[in-house]
C-alpha atoms as a PDB file:
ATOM      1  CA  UNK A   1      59.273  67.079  13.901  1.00  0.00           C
ATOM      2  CA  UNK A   2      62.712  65.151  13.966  1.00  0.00           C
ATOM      3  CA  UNK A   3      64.812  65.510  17.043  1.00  0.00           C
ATOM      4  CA  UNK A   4      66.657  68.268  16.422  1.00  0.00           C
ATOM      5  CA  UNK A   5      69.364  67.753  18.681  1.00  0.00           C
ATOM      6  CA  UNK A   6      68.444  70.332  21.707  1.00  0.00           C
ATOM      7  CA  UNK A   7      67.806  67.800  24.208  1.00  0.00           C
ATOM      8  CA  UNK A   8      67.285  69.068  27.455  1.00  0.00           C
ATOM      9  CA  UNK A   9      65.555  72.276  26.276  1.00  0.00           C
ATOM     10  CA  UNK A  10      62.715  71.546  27.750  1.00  0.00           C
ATOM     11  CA  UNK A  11      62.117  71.756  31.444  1.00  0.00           C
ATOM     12  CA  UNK A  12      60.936  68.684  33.302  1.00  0.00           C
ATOM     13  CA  UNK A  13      57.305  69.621  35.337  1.00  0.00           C
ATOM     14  CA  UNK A  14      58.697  69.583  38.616  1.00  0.00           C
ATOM     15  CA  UNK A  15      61.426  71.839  37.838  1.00  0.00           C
ATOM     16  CA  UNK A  16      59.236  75.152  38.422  1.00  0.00           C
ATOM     17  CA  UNK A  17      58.791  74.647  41.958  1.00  0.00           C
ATOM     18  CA  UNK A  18      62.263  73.620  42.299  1.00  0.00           C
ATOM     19  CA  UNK A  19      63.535  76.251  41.044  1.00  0.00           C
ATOM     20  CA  UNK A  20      61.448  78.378  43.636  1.00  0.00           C
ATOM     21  CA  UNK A  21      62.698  76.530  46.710  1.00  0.00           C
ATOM     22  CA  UNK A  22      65.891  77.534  45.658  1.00  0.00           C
ATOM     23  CA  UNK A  23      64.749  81.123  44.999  1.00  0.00           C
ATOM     24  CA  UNK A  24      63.515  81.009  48.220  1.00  0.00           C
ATOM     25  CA  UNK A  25      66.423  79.615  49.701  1.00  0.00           C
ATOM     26  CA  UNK A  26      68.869  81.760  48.067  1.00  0.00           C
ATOM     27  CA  UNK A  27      66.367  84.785  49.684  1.00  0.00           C
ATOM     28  CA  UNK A  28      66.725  82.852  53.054  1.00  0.00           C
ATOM     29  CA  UNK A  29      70.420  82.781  53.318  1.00  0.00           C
ATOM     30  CA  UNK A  30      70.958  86.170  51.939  1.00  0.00           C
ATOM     31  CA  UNK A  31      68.869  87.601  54.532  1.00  0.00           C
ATOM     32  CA  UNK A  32      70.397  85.430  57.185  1.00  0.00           C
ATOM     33  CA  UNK A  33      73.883  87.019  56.133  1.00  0.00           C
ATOM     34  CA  UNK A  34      72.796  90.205  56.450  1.00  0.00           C
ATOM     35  CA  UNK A  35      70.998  89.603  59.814  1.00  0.00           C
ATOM     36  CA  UNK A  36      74.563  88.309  60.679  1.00  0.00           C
ATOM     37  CA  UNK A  37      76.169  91.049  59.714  1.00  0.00           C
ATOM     38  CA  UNK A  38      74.115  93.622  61.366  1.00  0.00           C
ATOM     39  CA  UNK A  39      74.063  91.559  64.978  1.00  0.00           C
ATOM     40  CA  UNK A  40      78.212  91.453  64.305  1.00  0.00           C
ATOM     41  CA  UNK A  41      77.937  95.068  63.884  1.00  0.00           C
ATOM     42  CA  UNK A  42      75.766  95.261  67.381  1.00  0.00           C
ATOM     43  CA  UNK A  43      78.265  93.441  69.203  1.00  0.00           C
ATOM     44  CA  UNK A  44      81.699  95.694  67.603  1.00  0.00           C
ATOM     45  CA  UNK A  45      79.607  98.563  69.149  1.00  0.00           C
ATOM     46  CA  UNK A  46      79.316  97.131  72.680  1.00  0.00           C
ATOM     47  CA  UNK A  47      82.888  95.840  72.553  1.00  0.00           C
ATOM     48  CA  UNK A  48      83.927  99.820  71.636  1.00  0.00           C
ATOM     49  CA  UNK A  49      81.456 101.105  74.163  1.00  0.00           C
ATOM     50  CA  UNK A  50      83.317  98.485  76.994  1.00  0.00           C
ATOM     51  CA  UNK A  51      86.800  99.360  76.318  1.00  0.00           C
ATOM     52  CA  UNK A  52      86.013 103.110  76.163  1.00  0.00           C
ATOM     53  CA  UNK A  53      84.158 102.365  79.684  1.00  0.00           C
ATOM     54  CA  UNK A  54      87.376  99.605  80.872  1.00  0.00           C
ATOM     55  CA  UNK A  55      89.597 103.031  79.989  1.00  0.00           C
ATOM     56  CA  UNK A  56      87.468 105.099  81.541  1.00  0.00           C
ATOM     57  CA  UNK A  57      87.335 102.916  84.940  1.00  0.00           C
ATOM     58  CA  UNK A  58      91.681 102.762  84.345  1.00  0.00           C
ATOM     59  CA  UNK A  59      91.788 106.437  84.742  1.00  0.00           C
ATOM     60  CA  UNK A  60      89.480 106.767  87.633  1.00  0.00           C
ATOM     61  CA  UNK A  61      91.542 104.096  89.357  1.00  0.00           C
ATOM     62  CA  UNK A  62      94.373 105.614  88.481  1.00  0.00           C
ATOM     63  CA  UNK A  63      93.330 108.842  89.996  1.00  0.00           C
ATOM     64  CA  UNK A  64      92.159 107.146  92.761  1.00  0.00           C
ATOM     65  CA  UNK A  65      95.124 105.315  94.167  1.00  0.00           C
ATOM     66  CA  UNK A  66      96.686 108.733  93.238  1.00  0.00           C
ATOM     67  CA  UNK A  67      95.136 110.433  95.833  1.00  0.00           C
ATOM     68  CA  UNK A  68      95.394 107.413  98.051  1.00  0.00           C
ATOM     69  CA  UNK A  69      99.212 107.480  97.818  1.00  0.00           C
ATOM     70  CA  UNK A  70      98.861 111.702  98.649  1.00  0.00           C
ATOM     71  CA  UNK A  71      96.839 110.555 101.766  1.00  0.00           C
ATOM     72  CA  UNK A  72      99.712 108.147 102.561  1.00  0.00           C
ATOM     73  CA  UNK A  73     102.206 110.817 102.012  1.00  0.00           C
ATOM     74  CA  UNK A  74      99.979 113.473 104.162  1.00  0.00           C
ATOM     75  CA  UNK A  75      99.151 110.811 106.888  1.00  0.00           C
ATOM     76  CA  UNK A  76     102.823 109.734 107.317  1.00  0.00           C
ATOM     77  CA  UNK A  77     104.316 113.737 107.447  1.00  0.00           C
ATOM     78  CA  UNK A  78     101.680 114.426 109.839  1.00  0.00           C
ATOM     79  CA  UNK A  79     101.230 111.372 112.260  1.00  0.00           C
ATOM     80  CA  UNK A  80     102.092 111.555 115.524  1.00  0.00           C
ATOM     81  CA  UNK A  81     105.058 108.764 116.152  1.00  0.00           C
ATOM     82  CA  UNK A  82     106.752 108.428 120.183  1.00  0.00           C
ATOM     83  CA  UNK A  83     108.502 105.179 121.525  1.00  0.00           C
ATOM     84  CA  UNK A  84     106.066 103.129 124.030  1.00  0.00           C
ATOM     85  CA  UNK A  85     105.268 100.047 125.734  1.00  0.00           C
ATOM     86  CA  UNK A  86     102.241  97.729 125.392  1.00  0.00           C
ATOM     87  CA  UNK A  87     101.739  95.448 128.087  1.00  0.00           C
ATOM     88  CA  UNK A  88     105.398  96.272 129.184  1.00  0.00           C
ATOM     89  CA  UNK A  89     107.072  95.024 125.680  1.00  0.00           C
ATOM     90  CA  UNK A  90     108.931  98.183 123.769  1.00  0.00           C
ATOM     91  CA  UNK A  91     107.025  98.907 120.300  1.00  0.00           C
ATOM     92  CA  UNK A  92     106.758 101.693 117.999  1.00  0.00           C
ATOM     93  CA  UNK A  93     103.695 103.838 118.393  1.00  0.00           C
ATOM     94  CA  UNK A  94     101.254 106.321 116.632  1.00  0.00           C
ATOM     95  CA  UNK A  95      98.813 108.624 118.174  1.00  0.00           C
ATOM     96  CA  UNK A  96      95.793 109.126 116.826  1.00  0.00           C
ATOM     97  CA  UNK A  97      92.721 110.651 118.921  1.00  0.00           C
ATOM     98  CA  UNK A  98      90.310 110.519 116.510  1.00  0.00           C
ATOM     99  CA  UNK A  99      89.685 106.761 116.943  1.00  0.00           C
ATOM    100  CA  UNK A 100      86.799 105.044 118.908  1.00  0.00           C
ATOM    101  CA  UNK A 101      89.014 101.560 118.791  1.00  0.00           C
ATOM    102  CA  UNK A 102      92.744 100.985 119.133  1.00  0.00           C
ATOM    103  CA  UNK A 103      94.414  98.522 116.522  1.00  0.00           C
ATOM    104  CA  UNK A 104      97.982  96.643 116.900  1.00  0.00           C
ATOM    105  CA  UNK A 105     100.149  94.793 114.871  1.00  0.00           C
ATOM    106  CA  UNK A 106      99.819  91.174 115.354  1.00  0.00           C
ATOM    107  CA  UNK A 107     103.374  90.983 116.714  1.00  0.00           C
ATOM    108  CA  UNK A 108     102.876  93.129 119.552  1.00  0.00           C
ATOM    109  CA  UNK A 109      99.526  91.567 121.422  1.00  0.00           C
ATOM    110  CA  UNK A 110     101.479  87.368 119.790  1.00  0.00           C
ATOM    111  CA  UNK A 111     101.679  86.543 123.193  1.00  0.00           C
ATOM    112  CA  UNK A 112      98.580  86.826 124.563  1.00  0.00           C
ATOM    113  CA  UNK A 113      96.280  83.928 123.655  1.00  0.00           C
ATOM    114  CA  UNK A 114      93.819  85.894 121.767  1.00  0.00           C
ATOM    115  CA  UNK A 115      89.861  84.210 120.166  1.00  0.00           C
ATOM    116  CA  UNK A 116      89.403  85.047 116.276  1.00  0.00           C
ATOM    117  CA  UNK A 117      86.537  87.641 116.078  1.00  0.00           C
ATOM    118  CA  UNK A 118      84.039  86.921 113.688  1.00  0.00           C
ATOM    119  CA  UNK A 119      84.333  90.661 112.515  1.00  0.00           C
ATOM    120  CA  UNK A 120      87.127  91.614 109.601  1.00  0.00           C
ATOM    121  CA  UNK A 121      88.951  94.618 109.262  1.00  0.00           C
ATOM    122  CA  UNK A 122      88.754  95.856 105.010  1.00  0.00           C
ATOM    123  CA  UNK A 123      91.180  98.254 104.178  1.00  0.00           C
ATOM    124  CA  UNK A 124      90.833 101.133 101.412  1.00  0.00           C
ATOM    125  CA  UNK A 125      92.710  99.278  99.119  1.00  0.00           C
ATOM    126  CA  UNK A 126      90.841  95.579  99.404  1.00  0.00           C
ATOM    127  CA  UNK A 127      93.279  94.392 102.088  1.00  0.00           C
ATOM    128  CA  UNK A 128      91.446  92.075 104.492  1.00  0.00           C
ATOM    129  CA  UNK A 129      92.406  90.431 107.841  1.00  0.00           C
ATOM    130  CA  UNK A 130      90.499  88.654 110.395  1.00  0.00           C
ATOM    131  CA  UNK A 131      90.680  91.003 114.170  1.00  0.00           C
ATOM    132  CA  UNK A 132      91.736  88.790 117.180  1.00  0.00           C
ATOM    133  CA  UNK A 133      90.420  90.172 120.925  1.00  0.00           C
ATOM    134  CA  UNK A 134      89.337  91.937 122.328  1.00  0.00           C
ATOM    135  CA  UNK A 135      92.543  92.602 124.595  1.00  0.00           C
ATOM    136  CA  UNK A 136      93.068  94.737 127.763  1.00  0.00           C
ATOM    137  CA  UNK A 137      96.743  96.228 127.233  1.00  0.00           C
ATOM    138  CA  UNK A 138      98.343  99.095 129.133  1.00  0.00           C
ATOM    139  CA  UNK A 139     100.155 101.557 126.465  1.00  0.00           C
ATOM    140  CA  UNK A 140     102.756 103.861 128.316  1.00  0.00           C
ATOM    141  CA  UNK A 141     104.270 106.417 126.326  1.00  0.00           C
ATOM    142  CA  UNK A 142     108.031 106.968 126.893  1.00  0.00           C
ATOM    143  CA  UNK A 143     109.248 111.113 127.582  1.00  0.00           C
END
């Protein structure tokens, strides 16, 4: 039979299993996509879940320093302020005799040549400082 001018028509051997690999291929990277697109999914649900638990931790916080700022509020109305002396120098005082340990302002005990403890002192709200002493002081309270 004379050429009849559909070259090409026919497929070469090795084209069968070509075609395959790139069957298979095709197969691969569509499932790859969707594997993608599932563990994307994953993660936009843990980013919702943290934000919804970042909010929630905002509002207890917020309540918390709330409530922290009433205990200022209460603590200041009802503590017990009176004019004193420590060690013989004038300072401000507050009474509380609930405490097992009395604490001063640097400024007042700044001229006694205190050690550094190796204890800290952590308030409520993270504040941190390093104790000096321990100090013998006499505390009159002025009439």
């Amino acid at each position: 039979m004379a050429d009849s001018g559909a070259r090409g028509s026919e497929m070469p051997k090795d084209s069968e299993p070509r075609l395959k690999r790139l069957d298979n291929l095709v197969a691969g990277l569509a499932q790859a996509m969707n594997e993608m697109k599932q563990e994307t999914s994953a993660v936009g649900v843990r980013i919702d879940k943290m934000a919804q638990e970042t909010n929630e931790m905002k509002q207890e916080t917020n309540a918390v320093v709330a409530r922290m700022d009433l205990m200022q509020e209460l603590g200041d109305a009802l503590a017990i302020r009176v004019s004193g002396t420590v060690d013989g120098r004038p300072c401000p005082l507050v009474v509380d005799t609930g405490v097992a340990k009395t604490f001063g302002r640097e400024e007042v005990v700044a001229a006694q040549d205190l050690p550094v403890s190796d204890r800290q002192l952590y308030g409520v709200i993270g504040h941190c400082t390093t104790l000096r002493g321990p100090v013998m002081s006499t505390i009159t309270v002025e009439r």
